[in-house]
PDB file of N, CA and C in Angstrom:
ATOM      1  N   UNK A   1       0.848  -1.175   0.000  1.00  0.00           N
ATOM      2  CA  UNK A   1       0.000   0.000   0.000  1.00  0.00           C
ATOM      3  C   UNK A   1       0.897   1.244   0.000  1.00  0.00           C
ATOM      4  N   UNK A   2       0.862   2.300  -0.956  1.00  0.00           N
ATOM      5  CA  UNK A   2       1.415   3.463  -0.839  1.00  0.00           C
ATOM      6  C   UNK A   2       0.745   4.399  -0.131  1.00  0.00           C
ATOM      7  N   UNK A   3       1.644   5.371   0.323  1.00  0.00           N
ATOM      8  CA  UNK A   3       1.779   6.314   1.470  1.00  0.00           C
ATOM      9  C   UNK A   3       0.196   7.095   1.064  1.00  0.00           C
ATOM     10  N   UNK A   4       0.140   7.480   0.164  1.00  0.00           N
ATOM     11  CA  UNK A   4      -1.038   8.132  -0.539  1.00  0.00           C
ATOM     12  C   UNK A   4      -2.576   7.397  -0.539  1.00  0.00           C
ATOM     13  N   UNK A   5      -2.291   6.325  -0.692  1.00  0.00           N
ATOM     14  CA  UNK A   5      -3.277   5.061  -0.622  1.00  0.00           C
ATOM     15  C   UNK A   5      -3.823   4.732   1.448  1.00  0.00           C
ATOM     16  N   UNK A   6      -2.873   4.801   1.629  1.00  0.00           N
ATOM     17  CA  UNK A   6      -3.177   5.250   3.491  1.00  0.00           C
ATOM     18  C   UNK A   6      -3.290   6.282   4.114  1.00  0.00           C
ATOM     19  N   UNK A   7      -3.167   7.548   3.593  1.00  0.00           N
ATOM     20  CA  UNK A   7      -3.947   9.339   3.781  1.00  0.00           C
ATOM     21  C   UNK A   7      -5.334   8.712   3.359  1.00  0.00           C
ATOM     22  N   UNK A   8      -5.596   8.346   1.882  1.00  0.00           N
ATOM     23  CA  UNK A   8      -6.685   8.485   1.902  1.00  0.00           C
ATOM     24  C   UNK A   8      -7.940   7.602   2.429  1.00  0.00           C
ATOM     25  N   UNK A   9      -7.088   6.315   2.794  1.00  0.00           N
ATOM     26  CA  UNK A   9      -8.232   5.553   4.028  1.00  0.00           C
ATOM     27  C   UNK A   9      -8.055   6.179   5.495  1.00  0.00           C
ATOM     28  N   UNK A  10      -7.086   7.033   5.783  1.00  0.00           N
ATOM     29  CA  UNK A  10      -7.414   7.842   7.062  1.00  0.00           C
ATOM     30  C   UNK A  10      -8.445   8.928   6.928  1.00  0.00           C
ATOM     31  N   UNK A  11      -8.433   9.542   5.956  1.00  0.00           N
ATOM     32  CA  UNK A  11      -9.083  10.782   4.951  1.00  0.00           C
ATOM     33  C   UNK A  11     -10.307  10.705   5.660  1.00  0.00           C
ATOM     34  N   UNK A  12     -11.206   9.562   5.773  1.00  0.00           N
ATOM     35  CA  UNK A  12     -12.472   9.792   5.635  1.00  0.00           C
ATOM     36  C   UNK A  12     -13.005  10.677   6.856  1.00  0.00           C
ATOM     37  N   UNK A  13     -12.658  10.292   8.098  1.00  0.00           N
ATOM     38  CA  UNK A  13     -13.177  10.834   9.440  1.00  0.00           C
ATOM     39  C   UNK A  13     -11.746  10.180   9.932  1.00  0.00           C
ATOM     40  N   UNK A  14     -11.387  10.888  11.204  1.00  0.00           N
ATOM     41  CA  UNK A  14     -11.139  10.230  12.370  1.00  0.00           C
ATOM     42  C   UNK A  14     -12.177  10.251  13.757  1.00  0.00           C
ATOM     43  N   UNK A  15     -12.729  10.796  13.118  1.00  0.00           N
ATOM     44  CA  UNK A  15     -14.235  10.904  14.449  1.00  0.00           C
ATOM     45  C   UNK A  15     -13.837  11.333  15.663  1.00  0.00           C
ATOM     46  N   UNK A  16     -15.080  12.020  16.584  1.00  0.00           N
ATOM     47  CA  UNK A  16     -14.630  12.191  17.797  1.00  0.00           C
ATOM     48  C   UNK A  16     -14.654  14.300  17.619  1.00  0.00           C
ATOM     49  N   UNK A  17     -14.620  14.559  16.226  1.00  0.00           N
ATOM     50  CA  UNK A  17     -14.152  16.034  16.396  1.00  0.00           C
ATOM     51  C   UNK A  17     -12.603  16.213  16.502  1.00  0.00           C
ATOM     52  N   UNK A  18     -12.045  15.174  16.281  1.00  0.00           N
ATOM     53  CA  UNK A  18     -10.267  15.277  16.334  1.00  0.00           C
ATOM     54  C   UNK A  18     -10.021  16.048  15.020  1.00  0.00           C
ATOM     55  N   UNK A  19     -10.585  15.641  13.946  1.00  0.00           N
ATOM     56  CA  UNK A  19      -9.999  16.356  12.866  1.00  0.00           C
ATOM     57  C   UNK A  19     -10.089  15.705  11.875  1.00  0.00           C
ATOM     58  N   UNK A  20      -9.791  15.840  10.358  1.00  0.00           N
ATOM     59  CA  UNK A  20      -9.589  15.078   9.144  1.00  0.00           C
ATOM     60  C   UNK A  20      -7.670  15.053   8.340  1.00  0.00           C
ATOM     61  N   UNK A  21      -7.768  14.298   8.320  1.00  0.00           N
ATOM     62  CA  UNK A  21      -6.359  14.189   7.081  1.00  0.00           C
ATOM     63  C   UNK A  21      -6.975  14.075   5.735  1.00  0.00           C
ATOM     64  N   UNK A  22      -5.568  14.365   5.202  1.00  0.00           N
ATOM     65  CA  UNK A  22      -5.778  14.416   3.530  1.00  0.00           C
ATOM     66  C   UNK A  22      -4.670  14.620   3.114  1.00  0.00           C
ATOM     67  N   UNK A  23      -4.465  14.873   1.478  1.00  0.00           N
ATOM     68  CA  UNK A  23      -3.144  14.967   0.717  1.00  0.00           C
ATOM     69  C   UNK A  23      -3.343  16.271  -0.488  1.00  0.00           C
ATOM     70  N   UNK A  24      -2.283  16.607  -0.023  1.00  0.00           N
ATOM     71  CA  UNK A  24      -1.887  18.080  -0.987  1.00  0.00           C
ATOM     72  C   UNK A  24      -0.811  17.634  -1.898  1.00  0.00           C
ATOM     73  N   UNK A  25      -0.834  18.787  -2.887  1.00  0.00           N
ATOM     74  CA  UNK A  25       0.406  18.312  -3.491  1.00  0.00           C
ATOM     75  C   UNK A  25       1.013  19.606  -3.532  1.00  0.00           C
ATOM     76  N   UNK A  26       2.392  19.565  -3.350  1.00  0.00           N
ATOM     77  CA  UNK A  26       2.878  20.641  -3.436  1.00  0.00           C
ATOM     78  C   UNK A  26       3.669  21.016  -5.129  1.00  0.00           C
ATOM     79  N   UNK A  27       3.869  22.034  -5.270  1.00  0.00           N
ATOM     80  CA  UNK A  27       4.631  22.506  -6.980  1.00  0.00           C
ATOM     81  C   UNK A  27       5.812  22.433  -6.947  1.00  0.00           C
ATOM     82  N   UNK A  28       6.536  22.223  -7.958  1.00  0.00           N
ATOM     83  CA  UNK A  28       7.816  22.126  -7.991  1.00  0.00           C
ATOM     84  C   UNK A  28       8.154  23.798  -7.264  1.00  0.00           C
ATOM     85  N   UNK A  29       9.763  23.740  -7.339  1.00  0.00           N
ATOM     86  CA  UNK A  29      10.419  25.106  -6.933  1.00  0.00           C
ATOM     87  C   UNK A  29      11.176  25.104  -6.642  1.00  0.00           C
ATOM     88  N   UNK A  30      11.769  26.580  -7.049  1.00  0.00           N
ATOM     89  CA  UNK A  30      13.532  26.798  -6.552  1.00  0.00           C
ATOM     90  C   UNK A  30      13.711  26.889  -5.425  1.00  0.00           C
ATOM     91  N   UNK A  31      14.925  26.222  -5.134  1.00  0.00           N
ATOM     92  CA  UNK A  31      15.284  26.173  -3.620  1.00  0.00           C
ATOM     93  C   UNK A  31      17.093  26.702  -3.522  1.00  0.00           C
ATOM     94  N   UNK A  32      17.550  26.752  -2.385  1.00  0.00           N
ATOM     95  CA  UNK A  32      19.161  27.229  -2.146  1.00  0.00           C
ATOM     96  C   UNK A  32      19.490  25.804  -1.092  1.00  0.00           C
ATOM     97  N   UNK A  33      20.852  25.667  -1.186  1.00  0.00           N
ATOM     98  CA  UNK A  33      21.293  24.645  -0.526  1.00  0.00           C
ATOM     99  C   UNK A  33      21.553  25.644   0.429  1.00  0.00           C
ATOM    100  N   UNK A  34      21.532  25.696   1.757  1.00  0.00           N
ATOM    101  CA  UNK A  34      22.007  26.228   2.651  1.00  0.00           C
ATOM    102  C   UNK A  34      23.497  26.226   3.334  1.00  0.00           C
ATOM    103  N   UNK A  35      24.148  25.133   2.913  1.00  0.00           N
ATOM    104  CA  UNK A  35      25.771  24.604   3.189  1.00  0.00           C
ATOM    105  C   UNK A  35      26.301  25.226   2.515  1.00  0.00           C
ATOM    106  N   UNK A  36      25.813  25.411   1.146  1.00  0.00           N
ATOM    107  CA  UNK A  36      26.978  25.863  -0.413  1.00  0.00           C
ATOM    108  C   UNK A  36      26.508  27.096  -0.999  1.00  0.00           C
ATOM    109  N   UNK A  37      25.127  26.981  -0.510  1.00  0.00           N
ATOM    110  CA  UNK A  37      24.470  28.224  -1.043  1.00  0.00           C
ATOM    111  C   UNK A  37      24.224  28.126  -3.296  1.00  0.00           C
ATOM    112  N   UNK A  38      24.606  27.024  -3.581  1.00  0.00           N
ATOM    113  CA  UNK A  38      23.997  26.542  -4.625  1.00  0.00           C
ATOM    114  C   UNK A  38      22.674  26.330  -5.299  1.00  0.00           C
ATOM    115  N   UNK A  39      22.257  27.040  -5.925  1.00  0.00           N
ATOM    116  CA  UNK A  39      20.694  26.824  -6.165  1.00  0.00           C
ATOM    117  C   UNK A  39      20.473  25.553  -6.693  1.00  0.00           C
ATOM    118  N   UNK A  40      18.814  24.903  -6.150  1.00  0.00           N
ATOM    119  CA  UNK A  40      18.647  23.772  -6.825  1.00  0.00           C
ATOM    120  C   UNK A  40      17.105  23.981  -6.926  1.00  0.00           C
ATOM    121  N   UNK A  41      16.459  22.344  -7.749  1.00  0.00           N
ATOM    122  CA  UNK A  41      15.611  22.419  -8.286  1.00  0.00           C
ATOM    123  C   UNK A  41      14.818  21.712  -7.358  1.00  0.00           C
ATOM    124  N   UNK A  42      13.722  22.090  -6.399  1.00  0.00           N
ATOM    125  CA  UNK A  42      12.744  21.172  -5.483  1.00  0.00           C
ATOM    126  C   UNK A  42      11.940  20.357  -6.230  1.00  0.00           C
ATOM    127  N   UNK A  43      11.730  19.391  -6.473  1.00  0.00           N
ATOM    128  CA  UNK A  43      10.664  18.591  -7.494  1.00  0.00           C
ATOM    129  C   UNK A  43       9.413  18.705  -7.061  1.00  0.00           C
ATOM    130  N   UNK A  44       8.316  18.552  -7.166  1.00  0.00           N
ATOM    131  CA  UNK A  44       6.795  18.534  -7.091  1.00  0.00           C
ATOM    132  C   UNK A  44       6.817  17.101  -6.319  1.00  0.00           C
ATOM    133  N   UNK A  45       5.628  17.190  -5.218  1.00  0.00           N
ATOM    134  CA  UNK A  45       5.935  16.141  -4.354  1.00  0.00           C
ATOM    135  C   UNK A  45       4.513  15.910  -3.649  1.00  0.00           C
ATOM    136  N   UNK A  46       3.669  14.745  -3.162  1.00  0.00           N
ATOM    137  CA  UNK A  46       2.813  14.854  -2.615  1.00  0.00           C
ATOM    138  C   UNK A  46       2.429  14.979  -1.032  1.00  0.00           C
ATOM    139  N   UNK A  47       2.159  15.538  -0.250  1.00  0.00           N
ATOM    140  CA  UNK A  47       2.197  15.133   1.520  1.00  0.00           C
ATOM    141  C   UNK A  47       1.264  15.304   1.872  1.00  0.00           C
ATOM    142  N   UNK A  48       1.129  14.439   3.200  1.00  0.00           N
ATOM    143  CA  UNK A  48       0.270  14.881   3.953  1.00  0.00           C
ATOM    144  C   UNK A  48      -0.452  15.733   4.664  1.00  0.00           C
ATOM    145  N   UNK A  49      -1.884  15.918   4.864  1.00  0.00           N
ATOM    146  CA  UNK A  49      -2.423  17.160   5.683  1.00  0.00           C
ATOM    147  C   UNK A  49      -3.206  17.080   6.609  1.00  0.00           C
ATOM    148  N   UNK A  50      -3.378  17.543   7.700  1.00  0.00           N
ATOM    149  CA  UNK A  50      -4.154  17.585   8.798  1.00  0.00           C
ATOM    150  C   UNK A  50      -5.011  18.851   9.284  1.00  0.00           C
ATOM    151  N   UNK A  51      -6.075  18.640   8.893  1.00  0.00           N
ATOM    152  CA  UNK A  51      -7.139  20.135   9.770  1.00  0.00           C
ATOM    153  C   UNK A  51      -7.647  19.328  10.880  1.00  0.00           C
ATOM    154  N   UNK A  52      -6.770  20.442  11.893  1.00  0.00           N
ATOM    155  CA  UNK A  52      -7.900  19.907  13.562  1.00  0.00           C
ATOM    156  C   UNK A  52      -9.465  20.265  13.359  1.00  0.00           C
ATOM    157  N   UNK A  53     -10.437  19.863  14.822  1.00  0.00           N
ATOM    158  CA  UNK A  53     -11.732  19.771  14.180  1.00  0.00           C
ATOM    159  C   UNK A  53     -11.648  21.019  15.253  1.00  0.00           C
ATOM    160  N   UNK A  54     -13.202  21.271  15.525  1.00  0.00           N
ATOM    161  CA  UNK A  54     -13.486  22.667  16.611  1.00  0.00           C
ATOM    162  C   UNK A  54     -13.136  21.730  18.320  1.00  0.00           C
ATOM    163  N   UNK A  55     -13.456  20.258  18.592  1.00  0.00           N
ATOM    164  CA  UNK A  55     -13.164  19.998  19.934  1.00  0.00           C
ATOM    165  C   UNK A  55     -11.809  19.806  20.455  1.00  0.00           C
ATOM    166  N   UNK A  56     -11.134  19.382  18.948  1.00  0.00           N
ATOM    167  CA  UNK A  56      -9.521  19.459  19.306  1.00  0.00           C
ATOM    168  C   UNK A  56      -8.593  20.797  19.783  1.00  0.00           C
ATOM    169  N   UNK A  57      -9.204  21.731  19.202  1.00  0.00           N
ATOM    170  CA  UNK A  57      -9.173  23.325  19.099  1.00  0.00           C
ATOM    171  C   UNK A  57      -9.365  23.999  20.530  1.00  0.00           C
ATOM    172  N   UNK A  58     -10.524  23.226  20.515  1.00  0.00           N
ATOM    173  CA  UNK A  58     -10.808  24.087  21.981  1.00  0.00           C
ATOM    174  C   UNK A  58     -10.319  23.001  22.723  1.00  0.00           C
ATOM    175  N   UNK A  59      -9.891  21.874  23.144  1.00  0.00           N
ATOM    176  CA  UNK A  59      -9.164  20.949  24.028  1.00  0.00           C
ATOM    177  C   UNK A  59      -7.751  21.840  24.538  1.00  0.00           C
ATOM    178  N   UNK A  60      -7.330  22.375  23.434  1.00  0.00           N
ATOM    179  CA  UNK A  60      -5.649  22.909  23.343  1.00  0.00           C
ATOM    180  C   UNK A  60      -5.542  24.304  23.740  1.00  0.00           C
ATOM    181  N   UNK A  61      -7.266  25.131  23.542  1.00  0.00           N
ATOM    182  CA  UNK A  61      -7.060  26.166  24.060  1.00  0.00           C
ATOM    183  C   UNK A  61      -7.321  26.526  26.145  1.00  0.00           C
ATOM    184  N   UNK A  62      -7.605  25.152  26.266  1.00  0.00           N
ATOM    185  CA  UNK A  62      -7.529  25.178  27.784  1.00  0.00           C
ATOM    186  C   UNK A  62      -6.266  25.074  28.505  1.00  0.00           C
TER     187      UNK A  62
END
């Protein structure tokens, strides 16, 4: 099972008001090496995402 294939069976609910996951994709882009200071090329890449729900929210604001 790929990484993408298990976001999206978490995806559906985690119930409870905890929150949902999901998958973004991000765009390619220029980036700097920070050691050499060499520019390079970031490739386009997919990751994971998490929105808390409103009870997780207010759990954290106590």
């Amino acid at each position: 099972m790929k990484k993408t294939e298990v976001v999206d069976a978490v995806a559906v609910k985690t119930g409870f008001g905890f929150g949902t996951f999901g998958v973004s994709k991000r765009k390619a882009r220029d980036g700097v090496n920070p050691a050499t200071g060499e520019k390079i090329k970031i490739a386009a890449t997919t990751v994971p995402k998490f929105k808390a729900g409103k009870s997780l929210k207010d759990a954290v604001k106590k």
